[in-house]
N, C-alpha and C. Protein backbone atom coordinates (compact mmCIF):
# COMPACT_ATOMS: atom_id res chain seq x y z
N UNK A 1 -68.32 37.33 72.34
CA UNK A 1 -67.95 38.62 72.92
C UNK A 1 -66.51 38.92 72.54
N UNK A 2 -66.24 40.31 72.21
CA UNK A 2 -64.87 40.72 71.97
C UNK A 2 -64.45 41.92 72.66
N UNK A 3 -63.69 41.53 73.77
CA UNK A 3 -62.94 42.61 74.34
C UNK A 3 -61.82 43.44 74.11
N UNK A 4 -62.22 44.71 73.36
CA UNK A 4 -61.05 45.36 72.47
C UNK A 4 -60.50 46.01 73.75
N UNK A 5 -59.29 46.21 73.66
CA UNK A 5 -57.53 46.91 74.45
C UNK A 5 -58.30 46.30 75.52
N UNK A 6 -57.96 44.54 75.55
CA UNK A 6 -58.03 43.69 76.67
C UNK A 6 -56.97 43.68 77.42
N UNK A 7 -55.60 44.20 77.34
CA UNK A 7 -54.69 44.14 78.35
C UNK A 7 -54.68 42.51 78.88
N UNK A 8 -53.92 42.93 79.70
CA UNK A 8 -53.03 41.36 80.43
C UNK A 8 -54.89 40.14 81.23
N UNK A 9 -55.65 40.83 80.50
CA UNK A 9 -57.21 40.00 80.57
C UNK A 9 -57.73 40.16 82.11
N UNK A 10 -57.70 41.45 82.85
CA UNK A 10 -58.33 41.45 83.86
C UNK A 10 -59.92 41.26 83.76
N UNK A 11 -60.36 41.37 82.92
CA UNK A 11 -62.15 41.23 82.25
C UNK A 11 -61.99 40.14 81.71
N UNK A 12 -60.99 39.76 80.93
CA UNK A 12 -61.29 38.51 79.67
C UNK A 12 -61.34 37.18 80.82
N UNK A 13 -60.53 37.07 81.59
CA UNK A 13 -60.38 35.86 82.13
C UNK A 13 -61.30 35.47 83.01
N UNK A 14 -61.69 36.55 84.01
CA UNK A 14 -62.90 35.68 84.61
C UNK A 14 -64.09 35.84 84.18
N UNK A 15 -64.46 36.45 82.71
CA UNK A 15 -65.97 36.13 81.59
C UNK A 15 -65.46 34.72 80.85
N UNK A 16 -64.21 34.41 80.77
CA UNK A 16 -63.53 32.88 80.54
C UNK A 16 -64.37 31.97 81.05
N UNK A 17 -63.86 32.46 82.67
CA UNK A 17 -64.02 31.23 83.53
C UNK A 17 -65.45 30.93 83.65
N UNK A 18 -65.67 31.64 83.65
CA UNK A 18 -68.22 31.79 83.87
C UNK A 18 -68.28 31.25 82.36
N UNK A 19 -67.60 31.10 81.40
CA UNK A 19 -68.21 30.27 80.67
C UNK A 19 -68.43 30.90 79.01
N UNK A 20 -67.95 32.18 79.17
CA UNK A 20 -68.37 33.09 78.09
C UNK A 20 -68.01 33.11 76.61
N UNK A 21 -67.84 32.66 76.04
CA UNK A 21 -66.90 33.09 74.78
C UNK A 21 -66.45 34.22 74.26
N UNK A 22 -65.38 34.58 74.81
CA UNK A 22 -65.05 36.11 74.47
C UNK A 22 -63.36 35.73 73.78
N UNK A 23 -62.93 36.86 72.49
CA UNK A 23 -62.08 36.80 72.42
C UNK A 23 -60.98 38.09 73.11
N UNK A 24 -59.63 38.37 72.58
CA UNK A 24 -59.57 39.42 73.13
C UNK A 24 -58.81 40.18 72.06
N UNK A 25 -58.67 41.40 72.02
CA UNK A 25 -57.61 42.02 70.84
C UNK A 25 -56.95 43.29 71.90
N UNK A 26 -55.43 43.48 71.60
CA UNK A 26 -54.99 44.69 72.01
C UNK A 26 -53.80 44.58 70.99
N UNK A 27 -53.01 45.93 71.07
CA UNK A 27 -51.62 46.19 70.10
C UNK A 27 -50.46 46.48 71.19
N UNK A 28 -50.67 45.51 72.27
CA UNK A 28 -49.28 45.31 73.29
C UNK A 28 -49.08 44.24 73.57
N UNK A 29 -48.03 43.48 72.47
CA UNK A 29 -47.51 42.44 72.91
C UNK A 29 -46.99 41.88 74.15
N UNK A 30 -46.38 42.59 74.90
CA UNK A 30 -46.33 42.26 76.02
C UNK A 30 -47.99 42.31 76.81
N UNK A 31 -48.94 43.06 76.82
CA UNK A 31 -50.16 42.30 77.45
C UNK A 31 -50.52 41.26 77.30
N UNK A 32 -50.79 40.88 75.53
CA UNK A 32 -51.09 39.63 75.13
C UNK A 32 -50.31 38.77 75.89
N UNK A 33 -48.71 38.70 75.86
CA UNK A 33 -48.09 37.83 76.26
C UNK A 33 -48.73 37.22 77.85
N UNK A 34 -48.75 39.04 78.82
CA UNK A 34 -49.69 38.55 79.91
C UNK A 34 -50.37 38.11 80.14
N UNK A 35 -51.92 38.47 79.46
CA UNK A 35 -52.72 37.91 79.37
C UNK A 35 -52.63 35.87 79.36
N UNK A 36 -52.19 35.81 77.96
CA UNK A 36 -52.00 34.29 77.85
C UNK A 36 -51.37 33.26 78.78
N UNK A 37 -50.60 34.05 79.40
CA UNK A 37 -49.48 33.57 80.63
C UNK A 37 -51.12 33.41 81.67
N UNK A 38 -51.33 34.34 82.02
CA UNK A 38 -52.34 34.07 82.80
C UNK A 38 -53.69 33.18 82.66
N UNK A 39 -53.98 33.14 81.60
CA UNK A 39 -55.08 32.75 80.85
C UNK A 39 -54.44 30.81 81.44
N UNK A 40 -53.57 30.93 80.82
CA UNK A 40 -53.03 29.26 80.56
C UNK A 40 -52.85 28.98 81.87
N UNK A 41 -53.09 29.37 83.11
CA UNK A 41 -52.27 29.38 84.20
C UNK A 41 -54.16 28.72 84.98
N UNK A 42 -54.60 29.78 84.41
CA UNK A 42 -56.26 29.21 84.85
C UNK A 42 -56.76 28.32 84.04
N UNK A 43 -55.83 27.59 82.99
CA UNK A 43 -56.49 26.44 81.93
C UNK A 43 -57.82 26.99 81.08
N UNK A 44 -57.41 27.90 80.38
CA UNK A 44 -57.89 28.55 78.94
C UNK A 44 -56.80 28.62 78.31
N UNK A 45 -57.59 28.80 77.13
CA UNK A 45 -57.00 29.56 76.05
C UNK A 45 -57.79 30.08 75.03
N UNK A 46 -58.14 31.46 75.46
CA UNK A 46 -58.73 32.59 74.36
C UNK A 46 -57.96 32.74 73.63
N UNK A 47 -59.11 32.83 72.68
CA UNK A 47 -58.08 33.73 70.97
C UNK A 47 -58.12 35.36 71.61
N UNK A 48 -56.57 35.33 71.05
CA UNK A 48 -56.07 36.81 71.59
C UNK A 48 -55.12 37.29 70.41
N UNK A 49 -55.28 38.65 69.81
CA UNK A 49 -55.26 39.01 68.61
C UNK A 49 -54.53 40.25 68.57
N UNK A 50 -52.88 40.32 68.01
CA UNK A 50 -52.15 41.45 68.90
C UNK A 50 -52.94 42.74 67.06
N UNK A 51 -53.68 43.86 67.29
CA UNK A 51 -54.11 44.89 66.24
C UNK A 51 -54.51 46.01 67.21
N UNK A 52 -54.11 46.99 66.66
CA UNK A 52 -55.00 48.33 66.82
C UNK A 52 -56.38 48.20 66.31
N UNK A 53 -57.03 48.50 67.30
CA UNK A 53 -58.41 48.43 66.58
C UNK A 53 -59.08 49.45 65.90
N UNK A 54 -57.71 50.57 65.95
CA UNK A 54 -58.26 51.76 64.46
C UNK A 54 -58.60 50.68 63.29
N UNK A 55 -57.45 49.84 63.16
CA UNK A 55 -57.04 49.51 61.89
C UNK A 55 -58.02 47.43 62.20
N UNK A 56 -58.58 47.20 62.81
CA UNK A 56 -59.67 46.34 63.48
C UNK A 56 -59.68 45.12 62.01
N UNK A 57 -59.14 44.03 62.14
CA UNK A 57 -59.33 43.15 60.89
C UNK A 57 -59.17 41.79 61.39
N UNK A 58 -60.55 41.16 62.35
CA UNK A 58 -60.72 39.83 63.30
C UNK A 58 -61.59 38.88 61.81
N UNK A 59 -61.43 37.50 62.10
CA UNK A 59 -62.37 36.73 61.05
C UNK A 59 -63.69 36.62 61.83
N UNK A 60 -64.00 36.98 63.13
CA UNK A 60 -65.29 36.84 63.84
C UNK A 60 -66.12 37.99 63.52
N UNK A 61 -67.34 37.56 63.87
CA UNK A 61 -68.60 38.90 63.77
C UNK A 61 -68.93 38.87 65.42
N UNK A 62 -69.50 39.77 66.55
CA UNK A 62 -69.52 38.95 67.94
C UNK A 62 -70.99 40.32 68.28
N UNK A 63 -71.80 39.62 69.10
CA UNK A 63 -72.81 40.03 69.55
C UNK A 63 -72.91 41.01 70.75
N UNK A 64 -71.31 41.24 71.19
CA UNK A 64 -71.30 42.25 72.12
C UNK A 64 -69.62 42.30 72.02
N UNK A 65 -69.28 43.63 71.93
CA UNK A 65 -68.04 43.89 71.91
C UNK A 65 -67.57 45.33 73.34
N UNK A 66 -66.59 45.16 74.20
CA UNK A 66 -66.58 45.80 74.91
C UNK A 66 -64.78 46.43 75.34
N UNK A 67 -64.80 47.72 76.17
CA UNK A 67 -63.78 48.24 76.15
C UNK A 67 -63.96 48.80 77.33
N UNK A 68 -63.27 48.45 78.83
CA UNK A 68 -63.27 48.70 79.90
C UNK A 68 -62.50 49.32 80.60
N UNK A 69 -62.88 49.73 81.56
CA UNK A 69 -61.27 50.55 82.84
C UNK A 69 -60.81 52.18 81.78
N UNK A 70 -61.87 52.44 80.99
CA UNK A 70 -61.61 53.95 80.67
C UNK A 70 -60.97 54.00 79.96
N UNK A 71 -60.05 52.65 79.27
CA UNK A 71 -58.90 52.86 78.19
C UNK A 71 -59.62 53.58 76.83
N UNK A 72 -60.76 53.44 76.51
CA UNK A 72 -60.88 54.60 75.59
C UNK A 72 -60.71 55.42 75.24
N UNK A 73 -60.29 56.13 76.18
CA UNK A 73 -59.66 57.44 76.36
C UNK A 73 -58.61 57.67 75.72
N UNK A 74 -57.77 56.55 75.27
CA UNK A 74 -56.45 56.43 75.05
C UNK A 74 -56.39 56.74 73.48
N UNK A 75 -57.39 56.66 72.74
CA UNK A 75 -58.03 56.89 71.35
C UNK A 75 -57.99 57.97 70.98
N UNK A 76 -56.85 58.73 70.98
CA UNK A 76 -57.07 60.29 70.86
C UNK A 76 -57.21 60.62 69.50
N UNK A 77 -56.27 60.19 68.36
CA UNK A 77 -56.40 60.98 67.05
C UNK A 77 -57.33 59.99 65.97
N UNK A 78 -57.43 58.71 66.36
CA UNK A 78 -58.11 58.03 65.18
C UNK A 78 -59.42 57.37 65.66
N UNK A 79 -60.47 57.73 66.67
CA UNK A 79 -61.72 57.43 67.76
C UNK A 79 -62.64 57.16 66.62
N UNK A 80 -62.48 57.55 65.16
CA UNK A 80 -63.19 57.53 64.67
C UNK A 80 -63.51 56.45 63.56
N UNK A 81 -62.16 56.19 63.23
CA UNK A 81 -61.78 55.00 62.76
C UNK A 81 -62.18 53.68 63.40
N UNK A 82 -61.65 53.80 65.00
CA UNK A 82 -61.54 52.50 65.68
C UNK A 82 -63.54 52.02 66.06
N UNK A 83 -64.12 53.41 66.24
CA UNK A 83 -65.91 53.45 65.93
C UNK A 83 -66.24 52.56 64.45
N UNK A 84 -65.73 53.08 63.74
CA UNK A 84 -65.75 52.55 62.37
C UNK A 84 -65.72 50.60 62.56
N UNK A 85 -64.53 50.98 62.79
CA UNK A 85 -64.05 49.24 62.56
C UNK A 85 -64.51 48.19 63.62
N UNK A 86 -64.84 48.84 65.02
CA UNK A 86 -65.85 47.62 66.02
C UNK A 86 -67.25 47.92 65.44
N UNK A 87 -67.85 48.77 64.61
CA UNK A 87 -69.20 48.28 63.97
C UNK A 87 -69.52 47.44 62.97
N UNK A 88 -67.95 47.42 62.68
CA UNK A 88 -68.27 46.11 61.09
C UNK A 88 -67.59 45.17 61.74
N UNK A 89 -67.47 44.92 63.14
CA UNK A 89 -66.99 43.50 63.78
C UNK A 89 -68.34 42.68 64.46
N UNK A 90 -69.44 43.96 64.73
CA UNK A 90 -70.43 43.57 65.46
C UNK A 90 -71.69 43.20 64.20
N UNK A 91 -72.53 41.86 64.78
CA UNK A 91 -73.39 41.71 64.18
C UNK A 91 -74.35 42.91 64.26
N UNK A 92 -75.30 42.97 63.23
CA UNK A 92 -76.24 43.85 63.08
C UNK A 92 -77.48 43.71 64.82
N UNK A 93 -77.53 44.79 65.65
CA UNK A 93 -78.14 44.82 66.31
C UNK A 93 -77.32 44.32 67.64
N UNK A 94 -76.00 44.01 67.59
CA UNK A 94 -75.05 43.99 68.46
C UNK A 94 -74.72 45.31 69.27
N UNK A 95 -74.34 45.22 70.27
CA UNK A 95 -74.67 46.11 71.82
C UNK A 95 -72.41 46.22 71.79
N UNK A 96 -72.10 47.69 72.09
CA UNK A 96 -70.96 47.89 72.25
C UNK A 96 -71.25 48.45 73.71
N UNK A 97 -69.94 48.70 74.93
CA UNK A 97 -70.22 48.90 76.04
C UNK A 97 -68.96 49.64 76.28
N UNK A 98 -69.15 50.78 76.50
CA UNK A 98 -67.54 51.52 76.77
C UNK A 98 -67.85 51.86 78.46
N UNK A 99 -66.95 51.97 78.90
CA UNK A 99 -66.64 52.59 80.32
C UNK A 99 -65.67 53.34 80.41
N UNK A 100 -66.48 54.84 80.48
CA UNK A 100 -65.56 56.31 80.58
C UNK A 100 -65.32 56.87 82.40
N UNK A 101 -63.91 56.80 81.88
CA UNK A 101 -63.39 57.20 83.64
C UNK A 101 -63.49 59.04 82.87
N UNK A 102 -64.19 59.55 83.77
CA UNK A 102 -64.60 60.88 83.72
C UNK A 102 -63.50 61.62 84.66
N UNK A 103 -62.62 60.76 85.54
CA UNK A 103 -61.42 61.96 86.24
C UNK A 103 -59.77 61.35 85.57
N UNK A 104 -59.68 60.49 84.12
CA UNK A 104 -59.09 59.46 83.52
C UNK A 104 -57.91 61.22 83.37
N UNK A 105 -58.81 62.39 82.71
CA UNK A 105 -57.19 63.05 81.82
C UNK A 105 -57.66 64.36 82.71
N UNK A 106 -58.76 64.49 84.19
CA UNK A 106 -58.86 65.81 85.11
C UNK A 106 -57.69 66.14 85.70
N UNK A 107 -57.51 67.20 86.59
CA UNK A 107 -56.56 67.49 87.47
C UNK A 107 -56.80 66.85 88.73
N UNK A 108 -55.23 66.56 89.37
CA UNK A 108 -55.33 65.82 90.16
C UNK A 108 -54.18 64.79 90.40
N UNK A 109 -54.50 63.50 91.16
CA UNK A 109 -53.26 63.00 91.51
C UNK A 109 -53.63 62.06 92.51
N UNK A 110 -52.84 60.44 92.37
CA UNK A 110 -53.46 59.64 93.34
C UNK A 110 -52.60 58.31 93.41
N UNK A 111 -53.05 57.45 93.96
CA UNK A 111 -52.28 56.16 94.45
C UNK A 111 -52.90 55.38 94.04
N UNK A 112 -52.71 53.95 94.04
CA UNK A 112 -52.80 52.79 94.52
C UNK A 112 -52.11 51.63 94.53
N UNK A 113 -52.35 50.85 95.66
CA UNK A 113 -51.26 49.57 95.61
C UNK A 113 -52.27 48.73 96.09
N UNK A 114 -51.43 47.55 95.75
CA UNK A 114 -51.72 45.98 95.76
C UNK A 114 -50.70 45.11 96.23
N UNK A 115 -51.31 44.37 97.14
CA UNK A 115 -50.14 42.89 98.04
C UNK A 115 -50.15 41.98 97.04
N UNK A 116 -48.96 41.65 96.35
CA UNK A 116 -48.64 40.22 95.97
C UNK A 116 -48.37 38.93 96.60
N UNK A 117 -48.71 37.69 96.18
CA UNK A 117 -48.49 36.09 96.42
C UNK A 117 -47.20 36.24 96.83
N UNK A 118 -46.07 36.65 96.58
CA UNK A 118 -44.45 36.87 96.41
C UNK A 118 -44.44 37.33 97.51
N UNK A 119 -44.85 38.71 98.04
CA UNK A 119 -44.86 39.06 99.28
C UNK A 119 -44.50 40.55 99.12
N UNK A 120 -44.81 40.88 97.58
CA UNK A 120 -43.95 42.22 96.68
C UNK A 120 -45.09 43.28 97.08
N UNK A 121 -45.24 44.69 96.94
CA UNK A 121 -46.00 45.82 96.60
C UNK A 121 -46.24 46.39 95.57
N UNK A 122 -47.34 46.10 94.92
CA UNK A 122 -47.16 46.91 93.30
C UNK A 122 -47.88 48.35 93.61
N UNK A 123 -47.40 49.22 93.38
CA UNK A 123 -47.84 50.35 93.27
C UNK A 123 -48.18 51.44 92.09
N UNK A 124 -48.87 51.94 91.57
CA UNK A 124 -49.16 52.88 90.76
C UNK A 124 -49.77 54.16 91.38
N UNK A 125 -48.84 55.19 90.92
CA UNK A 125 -49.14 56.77 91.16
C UNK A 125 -49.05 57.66 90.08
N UNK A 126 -50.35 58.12 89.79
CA UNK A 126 -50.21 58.88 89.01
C UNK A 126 -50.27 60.18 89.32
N UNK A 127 -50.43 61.16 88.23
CA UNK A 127 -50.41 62.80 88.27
C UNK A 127 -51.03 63.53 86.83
N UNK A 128 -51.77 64.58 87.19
CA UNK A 128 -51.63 64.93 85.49
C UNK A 128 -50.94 65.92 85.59
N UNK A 129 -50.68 66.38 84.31
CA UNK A 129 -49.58 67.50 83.56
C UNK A 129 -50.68 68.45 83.21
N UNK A 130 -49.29 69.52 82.67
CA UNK A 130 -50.65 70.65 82.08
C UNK A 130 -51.29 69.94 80.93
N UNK A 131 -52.93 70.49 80.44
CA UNK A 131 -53.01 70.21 79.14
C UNK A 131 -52.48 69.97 77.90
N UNK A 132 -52.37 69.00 76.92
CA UNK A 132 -51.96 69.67 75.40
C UNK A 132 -53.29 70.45 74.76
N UNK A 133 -54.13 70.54 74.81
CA UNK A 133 -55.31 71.03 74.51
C UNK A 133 -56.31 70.75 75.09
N UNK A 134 -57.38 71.89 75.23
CA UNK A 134 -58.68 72.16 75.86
C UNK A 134 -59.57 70.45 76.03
N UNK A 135 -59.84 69.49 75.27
CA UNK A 135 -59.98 68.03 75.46
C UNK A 135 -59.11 66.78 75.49
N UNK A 136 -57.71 67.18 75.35
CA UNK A 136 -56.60 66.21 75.50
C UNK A 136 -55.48 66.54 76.91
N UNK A 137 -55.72 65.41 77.48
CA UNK A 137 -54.96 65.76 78.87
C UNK A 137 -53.73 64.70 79.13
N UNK A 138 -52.64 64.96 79.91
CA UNK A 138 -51.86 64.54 80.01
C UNK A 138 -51.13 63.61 81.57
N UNK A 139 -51.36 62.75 81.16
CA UNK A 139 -51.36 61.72 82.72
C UNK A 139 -49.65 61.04 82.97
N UNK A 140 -49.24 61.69 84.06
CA UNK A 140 -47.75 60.92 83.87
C UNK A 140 -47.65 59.92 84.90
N UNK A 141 -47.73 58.42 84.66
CA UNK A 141 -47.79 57.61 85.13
C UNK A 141 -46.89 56.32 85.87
N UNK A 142 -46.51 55.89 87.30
CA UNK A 142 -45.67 55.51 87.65
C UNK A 142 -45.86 54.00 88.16
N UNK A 143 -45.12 53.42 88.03
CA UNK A 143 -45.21 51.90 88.26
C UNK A 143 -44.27 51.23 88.97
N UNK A 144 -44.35 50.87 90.10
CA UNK A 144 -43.28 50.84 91.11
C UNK A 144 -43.70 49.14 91.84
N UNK A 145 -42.60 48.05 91.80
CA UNK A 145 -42.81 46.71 92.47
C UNK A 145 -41.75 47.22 93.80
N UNK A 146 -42.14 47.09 95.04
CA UNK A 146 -41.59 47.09 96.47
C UNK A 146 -41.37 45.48 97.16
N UNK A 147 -40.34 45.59 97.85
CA UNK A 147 -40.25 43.87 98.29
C UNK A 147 -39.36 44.35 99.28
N UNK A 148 -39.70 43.69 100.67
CA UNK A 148 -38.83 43.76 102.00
C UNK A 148 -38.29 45.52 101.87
N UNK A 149 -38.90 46.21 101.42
CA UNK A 149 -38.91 47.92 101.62
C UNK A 149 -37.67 48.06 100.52
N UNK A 150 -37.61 47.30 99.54
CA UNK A 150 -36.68 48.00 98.42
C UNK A 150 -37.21 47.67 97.45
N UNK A 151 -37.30 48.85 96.08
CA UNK A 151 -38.20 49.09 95.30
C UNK A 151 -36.98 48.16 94.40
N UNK A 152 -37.68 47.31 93.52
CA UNK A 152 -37.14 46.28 93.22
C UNK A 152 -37.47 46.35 91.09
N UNK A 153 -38.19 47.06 90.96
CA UNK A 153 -38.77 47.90 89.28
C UNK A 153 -39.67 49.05 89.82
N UNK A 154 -39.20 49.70 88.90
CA UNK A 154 -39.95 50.57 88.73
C UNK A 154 -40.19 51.30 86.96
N UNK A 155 -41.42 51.78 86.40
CA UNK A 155 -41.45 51.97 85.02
C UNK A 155 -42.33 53.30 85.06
N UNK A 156 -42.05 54.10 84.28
CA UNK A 156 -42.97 55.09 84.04
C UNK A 156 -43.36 55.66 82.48
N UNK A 157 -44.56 56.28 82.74
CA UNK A 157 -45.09 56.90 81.03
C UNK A 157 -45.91 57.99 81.37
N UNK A 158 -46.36 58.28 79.98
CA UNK A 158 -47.07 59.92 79.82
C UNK A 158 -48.06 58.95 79.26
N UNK A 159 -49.85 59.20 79.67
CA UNK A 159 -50.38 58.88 78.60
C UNK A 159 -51.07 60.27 78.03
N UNK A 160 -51.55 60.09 77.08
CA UNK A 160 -52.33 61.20 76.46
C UNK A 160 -53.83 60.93 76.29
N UNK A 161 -55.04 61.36 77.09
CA UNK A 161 -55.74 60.52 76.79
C UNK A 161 -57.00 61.93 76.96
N UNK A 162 -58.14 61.53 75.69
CA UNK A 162 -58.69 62.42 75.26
C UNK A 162 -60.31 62.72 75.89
N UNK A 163 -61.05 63.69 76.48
CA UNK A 163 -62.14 64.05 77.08
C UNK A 163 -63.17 63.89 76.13
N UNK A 164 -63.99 63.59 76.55
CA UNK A 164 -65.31 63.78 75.54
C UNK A 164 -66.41 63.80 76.35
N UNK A 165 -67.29 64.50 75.73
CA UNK A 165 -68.43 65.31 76.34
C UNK A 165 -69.32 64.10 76.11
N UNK A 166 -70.82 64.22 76.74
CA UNK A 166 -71.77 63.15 76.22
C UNK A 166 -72.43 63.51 74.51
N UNK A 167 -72.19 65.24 74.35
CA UNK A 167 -72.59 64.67 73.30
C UNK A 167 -71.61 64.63 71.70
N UNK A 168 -70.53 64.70 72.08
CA UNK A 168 -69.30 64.90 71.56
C UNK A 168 -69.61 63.01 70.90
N UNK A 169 -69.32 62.46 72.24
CA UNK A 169 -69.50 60.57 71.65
C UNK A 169 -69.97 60.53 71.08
N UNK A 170 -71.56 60.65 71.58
CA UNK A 170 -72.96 60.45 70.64
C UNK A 170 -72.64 60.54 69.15
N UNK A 171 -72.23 61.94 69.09
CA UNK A 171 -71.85 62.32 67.45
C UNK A 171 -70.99 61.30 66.92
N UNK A 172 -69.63 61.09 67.12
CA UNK A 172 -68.85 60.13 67.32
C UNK A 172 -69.51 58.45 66.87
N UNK A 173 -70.53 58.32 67.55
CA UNK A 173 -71.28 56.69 67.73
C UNK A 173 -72.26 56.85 66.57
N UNK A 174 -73.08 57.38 66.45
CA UNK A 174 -74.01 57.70 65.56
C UNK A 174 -73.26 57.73 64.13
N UNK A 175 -71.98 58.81 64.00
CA UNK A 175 -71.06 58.92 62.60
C UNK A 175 -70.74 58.39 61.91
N UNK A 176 -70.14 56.31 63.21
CA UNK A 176 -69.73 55.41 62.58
C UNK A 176 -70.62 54.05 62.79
N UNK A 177 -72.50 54.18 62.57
CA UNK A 177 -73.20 53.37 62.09
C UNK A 177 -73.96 52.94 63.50
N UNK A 178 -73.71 53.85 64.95
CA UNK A 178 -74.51 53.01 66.02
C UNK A 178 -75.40 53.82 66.38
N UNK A 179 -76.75 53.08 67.11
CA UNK A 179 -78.28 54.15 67.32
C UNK A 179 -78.55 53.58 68.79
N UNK A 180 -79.47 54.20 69.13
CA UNK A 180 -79.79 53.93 70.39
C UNK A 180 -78.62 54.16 71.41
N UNK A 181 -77.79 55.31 71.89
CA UNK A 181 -76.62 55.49 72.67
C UNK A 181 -77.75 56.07 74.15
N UNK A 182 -76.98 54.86 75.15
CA UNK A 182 -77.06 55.38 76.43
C UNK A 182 -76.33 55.79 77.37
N UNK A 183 -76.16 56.36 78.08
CA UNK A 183 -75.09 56.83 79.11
C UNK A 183 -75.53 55.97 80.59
N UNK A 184 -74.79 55.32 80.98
CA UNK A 184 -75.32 55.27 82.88
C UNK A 184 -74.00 55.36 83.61
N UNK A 185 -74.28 55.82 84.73
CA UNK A 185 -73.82 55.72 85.96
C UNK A 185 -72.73 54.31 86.10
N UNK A 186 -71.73 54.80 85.95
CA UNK A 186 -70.41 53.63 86.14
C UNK A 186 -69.45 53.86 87.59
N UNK A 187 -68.45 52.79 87.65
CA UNK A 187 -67.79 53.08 88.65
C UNK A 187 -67.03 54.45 89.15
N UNK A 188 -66.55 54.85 87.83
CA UNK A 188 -65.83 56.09 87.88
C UNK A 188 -66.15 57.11 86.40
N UNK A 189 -67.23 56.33 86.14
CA UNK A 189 -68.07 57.97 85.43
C UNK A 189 -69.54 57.18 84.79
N UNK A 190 -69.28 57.06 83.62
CA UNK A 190 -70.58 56.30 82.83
C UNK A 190 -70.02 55.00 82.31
N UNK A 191 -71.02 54.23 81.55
CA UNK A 191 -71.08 53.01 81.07
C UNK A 191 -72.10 53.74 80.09
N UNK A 192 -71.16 53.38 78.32
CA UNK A 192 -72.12 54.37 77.01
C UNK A 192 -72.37 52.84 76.69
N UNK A 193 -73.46 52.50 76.36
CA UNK A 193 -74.03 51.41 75.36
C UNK A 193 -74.41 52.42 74.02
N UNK A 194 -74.34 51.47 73.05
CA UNK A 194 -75.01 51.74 71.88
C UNK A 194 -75.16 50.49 71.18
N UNK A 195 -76.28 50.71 70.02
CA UNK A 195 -76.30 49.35 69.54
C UNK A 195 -75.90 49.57 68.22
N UNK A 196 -75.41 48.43 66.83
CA UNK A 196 -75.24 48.50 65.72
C UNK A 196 -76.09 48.48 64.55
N UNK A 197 -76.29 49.68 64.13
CA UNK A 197 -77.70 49.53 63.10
C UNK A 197 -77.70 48.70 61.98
N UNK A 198 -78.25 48.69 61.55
CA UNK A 198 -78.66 48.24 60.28
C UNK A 198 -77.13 48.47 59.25
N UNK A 199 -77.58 47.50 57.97
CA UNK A 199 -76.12 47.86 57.27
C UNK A 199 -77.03 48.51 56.22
């Protein structure tokens, strides 16, 4: 299994621990770094592979490759490329699994936090901005650590992250070599399977 824009391994590590063989790839060194920090902390060590996966160049072939928590979205100008390059990572008849947050680039605005071991508050609040265009939306995003009621970091960003229709993908999946595309019912929109055809 290969989990493309695995981030600091909230998926990779506990399909680790159950036993899985998964590797991971993202192009943020500092995740990787997370990730591994964490990884080693639970006694693994996944292969973790710092690439854009527009530009996708692993020595493995893997029977299921996956991309979770909506970061797809984040694929705005080259979706087609990075389609391209996880179908020539997947064996023939290999199953890809995206999970589209459907309110990821809507209007709107929201919270959440988390209690740390330390005794800290991590918080994230986001917001969106106006559009840059009719399917590209603009999310300005805040990252705030709290401890004994003084905000102790805080980091923020814009992401840009792009809408797609069901059959916008399809076209998309089908373009760069995958058949059989399903849509279901996910936490916060769908879960698209498709599988890898034939070469």
């Amino acid at each position: 299994v290969l989990e493309a824009m695995c981030g600091s391994g909230r998926s990779l590590i506990p399909l680790r621990k159950a036993g899985i063989d998964v590797d991971g790839v993202d192009s943020s060194r500092p995740m990787l770094d997370a990730c591994a920090r964490r990884a080693a902390g639970a006694g693994l060590n996944p292969a973790l592979h710092m690439q854009k996966i527009e530009d996708l160049d692993l020595p493995r072939r893997y029977g299921l490759i996956f991309i979770a928590g909506g970061s797809f979205a984040l694929l705005v100008d080259r979706a087609a490329d990075a389609l391209r390059r996880l179908r020539a990572h997947l064996l023939d008849g290999g199953k890809l699994l995206l999970e589209l947050d459907l309110h990821a680039a809507g209007p709107g605005s929201g919270k959440r936090s988390v209690a740390t071991a330390d005794g800290s508050t991590l918080s994230f609040t986001w917001r969106s901005l106006e559009p840059e265009g009719p399917d590209i939306g603009l999310v300005e995003c805040r990252y705030e650590r709290v401890r004994h009621g003084r905000r102790e970091e805080m980091e923020e960003e814009i992401l840009r992250l792009r809408q797609r229709t069901s059959q916008s993908l399809t076209e998309e999946l089908l373009g760069a070599g995958f058949r059989n595309v399903q849509f279901e019912p996910g936490p916060n929109g769908w879960v698209v399977e498709a599988t890898a055809g034939g070469r």
